[in-house]
Protein backbone atom coordinates (compact mmCIF):
# COMPACT_ATOMS: atom_id res chain seq x y z
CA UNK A 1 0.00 0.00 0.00
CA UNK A 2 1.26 3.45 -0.96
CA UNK A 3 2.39 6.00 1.80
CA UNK A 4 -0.59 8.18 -0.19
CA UNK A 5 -2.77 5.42 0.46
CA UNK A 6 -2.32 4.59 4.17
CA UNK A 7 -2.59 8.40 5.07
CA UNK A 8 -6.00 8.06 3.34
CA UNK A 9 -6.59 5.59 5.26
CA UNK A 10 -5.41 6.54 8.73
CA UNK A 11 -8.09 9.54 8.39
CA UNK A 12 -10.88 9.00 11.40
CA UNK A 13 -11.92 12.57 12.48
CA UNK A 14 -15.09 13.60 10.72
CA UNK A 15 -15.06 14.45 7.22
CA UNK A 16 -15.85 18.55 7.01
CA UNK A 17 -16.39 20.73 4.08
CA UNK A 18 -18.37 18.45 2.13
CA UNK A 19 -15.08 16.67 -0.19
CA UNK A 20 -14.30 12.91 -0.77
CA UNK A 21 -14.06 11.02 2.20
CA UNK A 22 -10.74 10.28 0.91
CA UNK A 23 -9.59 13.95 0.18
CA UNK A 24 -6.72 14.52 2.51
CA UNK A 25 -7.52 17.74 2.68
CA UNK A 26 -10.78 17.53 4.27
CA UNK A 27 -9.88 18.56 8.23
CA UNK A 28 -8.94 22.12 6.29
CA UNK A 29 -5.16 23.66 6.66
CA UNK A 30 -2.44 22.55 8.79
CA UNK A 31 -0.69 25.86 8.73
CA UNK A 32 2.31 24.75 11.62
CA UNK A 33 3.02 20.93 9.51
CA UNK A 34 2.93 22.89 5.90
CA UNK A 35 5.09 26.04 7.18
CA UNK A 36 7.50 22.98 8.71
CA UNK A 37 7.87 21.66 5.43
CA UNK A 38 7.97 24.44 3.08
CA UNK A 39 9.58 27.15 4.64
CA UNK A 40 8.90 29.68 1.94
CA UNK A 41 5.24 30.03 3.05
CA UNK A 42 5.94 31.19 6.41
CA UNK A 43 5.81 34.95 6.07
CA UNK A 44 2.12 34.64 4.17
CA UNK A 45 0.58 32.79 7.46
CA UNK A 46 -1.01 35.10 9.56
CA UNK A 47 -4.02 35.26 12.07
CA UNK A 48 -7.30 35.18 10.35
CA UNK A 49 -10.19 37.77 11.59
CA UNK A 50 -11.17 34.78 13.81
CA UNK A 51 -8.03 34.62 15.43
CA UNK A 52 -6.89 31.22 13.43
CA UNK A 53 -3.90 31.14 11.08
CA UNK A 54 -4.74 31.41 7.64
CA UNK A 55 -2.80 33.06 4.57
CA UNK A 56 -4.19 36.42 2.53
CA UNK A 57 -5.97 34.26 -0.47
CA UNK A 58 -6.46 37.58 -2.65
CA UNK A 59 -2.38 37.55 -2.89
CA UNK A 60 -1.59 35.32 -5.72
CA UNK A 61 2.13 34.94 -4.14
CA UNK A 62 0.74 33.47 -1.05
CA UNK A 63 -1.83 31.10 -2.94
CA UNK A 64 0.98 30.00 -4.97
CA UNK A 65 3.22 29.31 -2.25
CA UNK A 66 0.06 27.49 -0.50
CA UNK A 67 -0.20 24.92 -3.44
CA UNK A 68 3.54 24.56 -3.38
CA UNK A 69 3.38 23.68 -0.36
CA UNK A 70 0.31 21.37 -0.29
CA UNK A 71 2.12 19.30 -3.07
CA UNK A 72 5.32 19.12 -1.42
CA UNK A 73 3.51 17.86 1.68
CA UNK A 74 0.51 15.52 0.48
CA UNK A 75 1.74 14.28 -2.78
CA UNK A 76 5.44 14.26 -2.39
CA UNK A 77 5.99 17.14 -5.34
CA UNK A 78 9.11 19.22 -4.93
CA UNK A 79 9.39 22.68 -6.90
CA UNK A 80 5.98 23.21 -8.33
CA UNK A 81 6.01 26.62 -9.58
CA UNK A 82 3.67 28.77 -12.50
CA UNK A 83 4.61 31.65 -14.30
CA UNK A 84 3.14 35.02 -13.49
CA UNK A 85 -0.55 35.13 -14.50
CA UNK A 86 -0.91 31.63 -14.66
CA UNK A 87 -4.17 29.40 -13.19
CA UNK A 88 -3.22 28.92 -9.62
CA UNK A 89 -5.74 25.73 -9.06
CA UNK A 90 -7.14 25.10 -5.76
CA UNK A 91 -5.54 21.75 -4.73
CA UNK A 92 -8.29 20.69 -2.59
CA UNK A 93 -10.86 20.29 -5.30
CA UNK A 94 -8.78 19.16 -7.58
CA UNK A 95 -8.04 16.80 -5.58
CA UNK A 96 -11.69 15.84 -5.20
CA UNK A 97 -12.07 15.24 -8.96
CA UNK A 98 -9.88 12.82 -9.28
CA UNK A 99 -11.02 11.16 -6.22
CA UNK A 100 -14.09 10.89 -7.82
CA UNK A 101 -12.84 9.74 -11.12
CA UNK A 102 -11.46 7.19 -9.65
CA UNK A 103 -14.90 6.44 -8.17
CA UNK A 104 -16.41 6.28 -11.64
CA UNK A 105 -13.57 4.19 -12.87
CA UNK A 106 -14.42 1.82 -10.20
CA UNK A 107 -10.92 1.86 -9.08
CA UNK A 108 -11.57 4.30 -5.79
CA UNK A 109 -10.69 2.23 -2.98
CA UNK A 110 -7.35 2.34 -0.96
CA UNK A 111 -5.09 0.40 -2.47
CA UNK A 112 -1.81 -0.47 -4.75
CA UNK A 113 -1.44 1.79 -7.43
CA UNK A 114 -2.95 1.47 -10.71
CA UNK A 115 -0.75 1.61 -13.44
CA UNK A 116 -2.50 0.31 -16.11
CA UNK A 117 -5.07 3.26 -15.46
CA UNK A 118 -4.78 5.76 -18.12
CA UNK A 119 -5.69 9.28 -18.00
CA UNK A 120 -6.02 12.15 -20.74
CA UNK A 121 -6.05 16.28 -19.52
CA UNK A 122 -7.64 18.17 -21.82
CA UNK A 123 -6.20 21.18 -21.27
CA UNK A 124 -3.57 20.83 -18.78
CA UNK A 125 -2.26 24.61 -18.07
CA UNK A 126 1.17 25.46 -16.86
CA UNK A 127 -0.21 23.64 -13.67
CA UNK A 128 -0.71 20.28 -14.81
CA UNK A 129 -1.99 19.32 -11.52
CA UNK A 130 -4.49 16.90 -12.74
CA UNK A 131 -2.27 14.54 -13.82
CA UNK A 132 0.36 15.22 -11.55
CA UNK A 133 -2.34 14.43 -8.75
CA UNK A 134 -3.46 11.42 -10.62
CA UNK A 135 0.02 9.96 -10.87
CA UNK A 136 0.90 10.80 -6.89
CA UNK A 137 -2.53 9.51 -5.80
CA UNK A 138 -3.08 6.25 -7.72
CA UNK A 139 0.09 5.89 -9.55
CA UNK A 140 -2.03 6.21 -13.12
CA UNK A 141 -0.76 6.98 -16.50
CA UNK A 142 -1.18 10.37 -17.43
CA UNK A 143 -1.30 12.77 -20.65
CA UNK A 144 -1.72 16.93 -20.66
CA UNK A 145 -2.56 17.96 -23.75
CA UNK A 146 -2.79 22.19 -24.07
CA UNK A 147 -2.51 24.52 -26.97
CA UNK A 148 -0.17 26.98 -25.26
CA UNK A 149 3.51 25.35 -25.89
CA UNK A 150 4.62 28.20 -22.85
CA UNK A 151 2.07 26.40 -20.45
CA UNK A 152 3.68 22.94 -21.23
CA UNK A 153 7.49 23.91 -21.17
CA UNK A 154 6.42 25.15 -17.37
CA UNK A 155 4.86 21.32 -16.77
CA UNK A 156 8.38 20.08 -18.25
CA UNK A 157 9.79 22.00 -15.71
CA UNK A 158 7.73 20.64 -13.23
CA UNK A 159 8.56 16.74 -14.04
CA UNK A 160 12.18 17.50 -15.01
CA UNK A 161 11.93 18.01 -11.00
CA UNK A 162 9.74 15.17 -10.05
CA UNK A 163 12.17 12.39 -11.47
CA UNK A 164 9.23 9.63 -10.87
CA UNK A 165 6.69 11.13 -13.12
CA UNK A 166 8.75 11.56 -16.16
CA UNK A 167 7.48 7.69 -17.40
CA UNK A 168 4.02 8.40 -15.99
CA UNK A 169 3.53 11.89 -17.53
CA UNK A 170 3.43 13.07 -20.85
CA UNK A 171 2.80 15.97 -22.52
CA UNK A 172 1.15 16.77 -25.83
CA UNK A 173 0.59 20.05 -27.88
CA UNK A 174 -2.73 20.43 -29.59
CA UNK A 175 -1.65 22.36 -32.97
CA UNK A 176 -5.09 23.24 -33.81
CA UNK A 177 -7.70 25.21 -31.94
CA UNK A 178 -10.37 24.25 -33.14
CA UNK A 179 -10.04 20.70 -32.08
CA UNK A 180 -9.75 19.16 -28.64
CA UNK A 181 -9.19 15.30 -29.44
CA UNK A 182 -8.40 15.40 -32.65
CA UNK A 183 -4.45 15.67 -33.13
CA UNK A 184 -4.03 14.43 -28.99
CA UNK A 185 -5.83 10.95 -28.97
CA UNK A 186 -3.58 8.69 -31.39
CA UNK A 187 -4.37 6.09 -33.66
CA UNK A 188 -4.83 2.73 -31.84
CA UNK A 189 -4.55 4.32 -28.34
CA UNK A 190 -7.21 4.29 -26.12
CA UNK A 191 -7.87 6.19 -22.33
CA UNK A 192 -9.73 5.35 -19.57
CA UNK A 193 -11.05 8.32 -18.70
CA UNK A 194 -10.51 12.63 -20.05
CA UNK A 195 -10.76 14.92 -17.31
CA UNK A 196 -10.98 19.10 -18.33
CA UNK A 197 -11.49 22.17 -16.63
CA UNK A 198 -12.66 24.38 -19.43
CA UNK A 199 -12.49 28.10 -19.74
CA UNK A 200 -15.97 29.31 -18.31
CA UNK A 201 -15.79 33.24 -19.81
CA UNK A 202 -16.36 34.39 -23.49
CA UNK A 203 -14.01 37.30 -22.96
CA UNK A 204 -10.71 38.51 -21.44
CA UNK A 205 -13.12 41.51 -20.41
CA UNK A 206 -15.26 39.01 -18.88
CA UNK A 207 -12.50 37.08 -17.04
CA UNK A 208 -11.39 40.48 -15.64
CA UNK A 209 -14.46 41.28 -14.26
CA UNK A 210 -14.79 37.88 -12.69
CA UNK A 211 -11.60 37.95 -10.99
CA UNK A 212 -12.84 41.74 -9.42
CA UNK A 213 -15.68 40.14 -8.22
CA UNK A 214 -13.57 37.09 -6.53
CA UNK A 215 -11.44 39.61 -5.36
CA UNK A 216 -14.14 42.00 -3.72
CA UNK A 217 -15.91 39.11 -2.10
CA UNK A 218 -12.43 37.72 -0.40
CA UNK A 219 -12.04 41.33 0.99
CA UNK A 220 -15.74 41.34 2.09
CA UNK A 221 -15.06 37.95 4.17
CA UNK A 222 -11.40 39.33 5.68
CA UNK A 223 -13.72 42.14 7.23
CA UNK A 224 -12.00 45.09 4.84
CA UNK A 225 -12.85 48.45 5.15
CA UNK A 226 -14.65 49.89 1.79
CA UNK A 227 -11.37 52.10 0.92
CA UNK A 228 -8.57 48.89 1.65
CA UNK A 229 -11.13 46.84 -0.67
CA UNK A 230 -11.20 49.54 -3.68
CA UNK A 231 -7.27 50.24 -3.47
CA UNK A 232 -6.88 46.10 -3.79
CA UNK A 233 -9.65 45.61 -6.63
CA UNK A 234 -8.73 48.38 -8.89
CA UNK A 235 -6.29 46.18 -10.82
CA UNK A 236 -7.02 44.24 -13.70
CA UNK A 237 -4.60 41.39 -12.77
CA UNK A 238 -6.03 37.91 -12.56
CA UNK A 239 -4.81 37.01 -8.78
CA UNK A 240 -6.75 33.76 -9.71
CA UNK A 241 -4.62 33.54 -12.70
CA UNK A 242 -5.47 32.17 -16.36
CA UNK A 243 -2.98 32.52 -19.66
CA UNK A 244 -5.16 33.06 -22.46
CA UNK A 245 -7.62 29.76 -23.13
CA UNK A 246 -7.06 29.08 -19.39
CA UNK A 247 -9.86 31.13 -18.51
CA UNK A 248 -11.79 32.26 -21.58
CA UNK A 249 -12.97 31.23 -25.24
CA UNK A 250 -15.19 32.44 -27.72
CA UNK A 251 -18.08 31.28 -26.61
CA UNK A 252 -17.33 30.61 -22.87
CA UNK A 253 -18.19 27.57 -21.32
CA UNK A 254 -21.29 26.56 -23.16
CA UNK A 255 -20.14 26.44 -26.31
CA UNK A 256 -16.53 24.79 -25.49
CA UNK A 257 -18.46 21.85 -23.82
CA UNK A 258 -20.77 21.75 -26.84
CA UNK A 259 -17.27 21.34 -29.37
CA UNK A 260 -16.19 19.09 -26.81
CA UNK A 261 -19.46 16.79 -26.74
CA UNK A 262 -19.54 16.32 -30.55
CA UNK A 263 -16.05 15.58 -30.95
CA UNK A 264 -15.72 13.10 -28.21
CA UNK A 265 -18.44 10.75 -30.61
CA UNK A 266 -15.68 10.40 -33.10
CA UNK A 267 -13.29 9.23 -30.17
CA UNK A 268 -16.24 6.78 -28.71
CA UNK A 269 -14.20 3.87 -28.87
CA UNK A 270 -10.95 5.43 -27.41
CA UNK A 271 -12.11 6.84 -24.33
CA UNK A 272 -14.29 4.82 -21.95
CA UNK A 273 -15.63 8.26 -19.50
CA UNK A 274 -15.11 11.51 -20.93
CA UNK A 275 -15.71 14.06 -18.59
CA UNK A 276 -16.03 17.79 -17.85
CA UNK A 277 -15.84 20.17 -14.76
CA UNK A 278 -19.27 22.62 -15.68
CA UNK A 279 -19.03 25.56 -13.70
CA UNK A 280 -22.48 26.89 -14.43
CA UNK A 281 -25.26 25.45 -13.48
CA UNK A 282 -27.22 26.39 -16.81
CA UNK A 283 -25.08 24.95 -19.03
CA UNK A 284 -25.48 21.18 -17.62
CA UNK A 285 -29.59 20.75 -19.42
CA UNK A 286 -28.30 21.45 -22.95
CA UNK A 287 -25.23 19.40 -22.72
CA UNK A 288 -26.74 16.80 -21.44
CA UNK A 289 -29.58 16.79 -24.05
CA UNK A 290 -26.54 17.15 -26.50
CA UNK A 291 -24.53 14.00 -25.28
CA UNK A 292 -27.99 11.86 -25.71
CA UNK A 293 -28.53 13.08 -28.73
CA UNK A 294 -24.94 11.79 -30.37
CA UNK A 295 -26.03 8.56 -28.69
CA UNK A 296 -24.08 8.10 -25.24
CA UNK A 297 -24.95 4.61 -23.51
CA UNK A 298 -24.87 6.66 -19.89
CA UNK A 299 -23.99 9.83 -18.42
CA UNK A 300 -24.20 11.25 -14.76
CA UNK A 301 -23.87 14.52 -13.27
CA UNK A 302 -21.21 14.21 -10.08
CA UNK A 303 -21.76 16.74 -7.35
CA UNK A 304 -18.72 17.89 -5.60
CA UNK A 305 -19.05 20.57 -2.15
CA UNK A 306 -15.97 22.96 -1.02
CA UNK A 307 -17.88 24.49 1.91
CA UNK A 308 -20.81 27.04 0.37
CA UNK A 309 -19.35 26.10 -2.79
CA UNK A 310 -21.24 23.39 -5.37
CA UNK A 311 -19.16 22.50 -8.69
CA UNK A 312 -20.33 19.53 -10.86
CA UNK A 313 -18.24 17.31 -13.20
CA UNK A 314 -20.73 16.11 -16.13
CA UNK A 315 -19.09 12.18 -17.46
CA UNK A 316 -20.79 10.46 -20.23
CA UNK A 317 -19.74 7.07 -22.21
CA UNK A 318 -20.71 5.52 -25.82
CA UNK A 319 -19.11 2.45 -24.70
């Protein structure tokens, strides 16, 4: 049994927050044990309003470091590092969807590792981190596919540092935009299951104003006067992060899942779960009409909680 595996396991204090029961995230933050083994995040940990330690999450440098430091601890990943104005995923739910993939993969219980499980990441970022959670968790096979060659020489970065993933995870560049599969998914190859986060705006101008409202509702809950707020959401950066397709498309959301729907029926017999985080509620009724329309054999609608938060992975199969 893996080390991942038998922490998993060990877990007996009740499961908060609403993630997997095998999230090891799910008793929150330990501040002291992360600080302990990534120094670097030291001077972001501070006393929340509430008098517990917490770091500023509107700072992207202290989010950052936070991830860093989560890898480093929980999934034994040295050096993880984005470029400025990259996604900066939260690791928790992450986390979560692959716990649940593995779920829907029938492979979720504690347990060796599962090499012969092989996983496609449409879209993988300069991140990468669903396949480099996949790989730490239940030793699966991964690929990250992305259209942005400066994303993926980041994730090379990442593995050149991380000695044991460089057999476990590959990288791919997708030369056309207008497909998703197509170009990725060879000839004779086949996955068990695509995971994507798609990009949920239709504009950069969109994205901006997102990320102000993210930012305005973080200062709301840290209990900042009106003026401290303004002077903090005046500036167009996305703390929150997103290169280019990370966060937006023509489109937004709706219509990338819609592209991504059709062209997974020409890939039916090469994939045996595609699957999609949805971040909008409204867009799950048409795409679901739209995946039994091409003729899926089954599809479900996952619900996954991160406190007041409700995101939803849609999964669908022709096999």
């Amino acid at each position: 049994m893996s080390t991942l595996h038998r922490r998993q396991k060990s877990q007996t204090k009740p499961v908060r927050k609403g993630l997997h029961p095998r999230n090891l995230h799910n008793q929150g933050y330990d501040f002291p044990a992360l600080v302990k083994s990534h120094p670097a995040l030291r001077p972001h940990v501070k006393p929340n309003a509430h008098g517990d330690l917490s770091i500023d999450f509107a700072d992207p440098l202290a989010v950052k470091t936070l991830n860093a430091a989560l890898l480093k601890r929980y999934y034994n990943i040295v050096d993880w590092d984005i470029p400025e104005g990259a996604l900066c995923p939260p690791i928790p739910g992450r986390a979560d969807y692959i716990h649940y993939m593995a779920d829907l993969l029938g492979s979720g219980g504690p347990g060796p590792e599962q090499p012969n499980i092989k996983l496609l990441d449409i879209g993988t970022g300069a991140n990468g981190i669903y396949p480099l959670l996949a790989c730490q968790i239940y030793g699966w096979q991964c690929v990250g596919s992305d259209i942005n060659t400066q994303s993926l020489e980041n994730v090379v970065t990442i593995i050149a540092h991380n000695p044991t993933l460089k057999d476990r995870f590959t990288l791919r560049t997708q030369p056309d935009r207008n497909h998703i599969f197509e170009g990725i998914i060879q000839a004779g190859e086949f996955f068990d299951v695509s995971v994507c986060n798609p990009p949920f705006h239709a504009s950069l101008d969109e994205a901006v104003k997102g990320n102000q409202l993210k930012r305005n509702n973080l200062a709301r809950n840290r209990g900042e006067q009106r003026g401290e707020q303004k002077a903090k959401t005046d500036s167009p950066t996305l703390n929150f992060g997103g290169l280019g397709a990370e966060l937006w498309c023509k489109g937004g959301e709706q219509l990338f899942l819609k592209k991504l729907i059709r062209e997974s029926q020409r890939y039916s017999t090469q994939c045996r779960w595609f699957t999609s985080l949805v971040s909008k509620a409204d867009n799950v009724k048409p795409a679901k009409k739209l995946i039994r329309k091409l003729g899926a054999v089954d599809s479900r609608e996952i619900e996954m909680k991160q406190g007041n938060k409700i995101t939803r992975v849609l999964a669908w199969t022709f096999i």
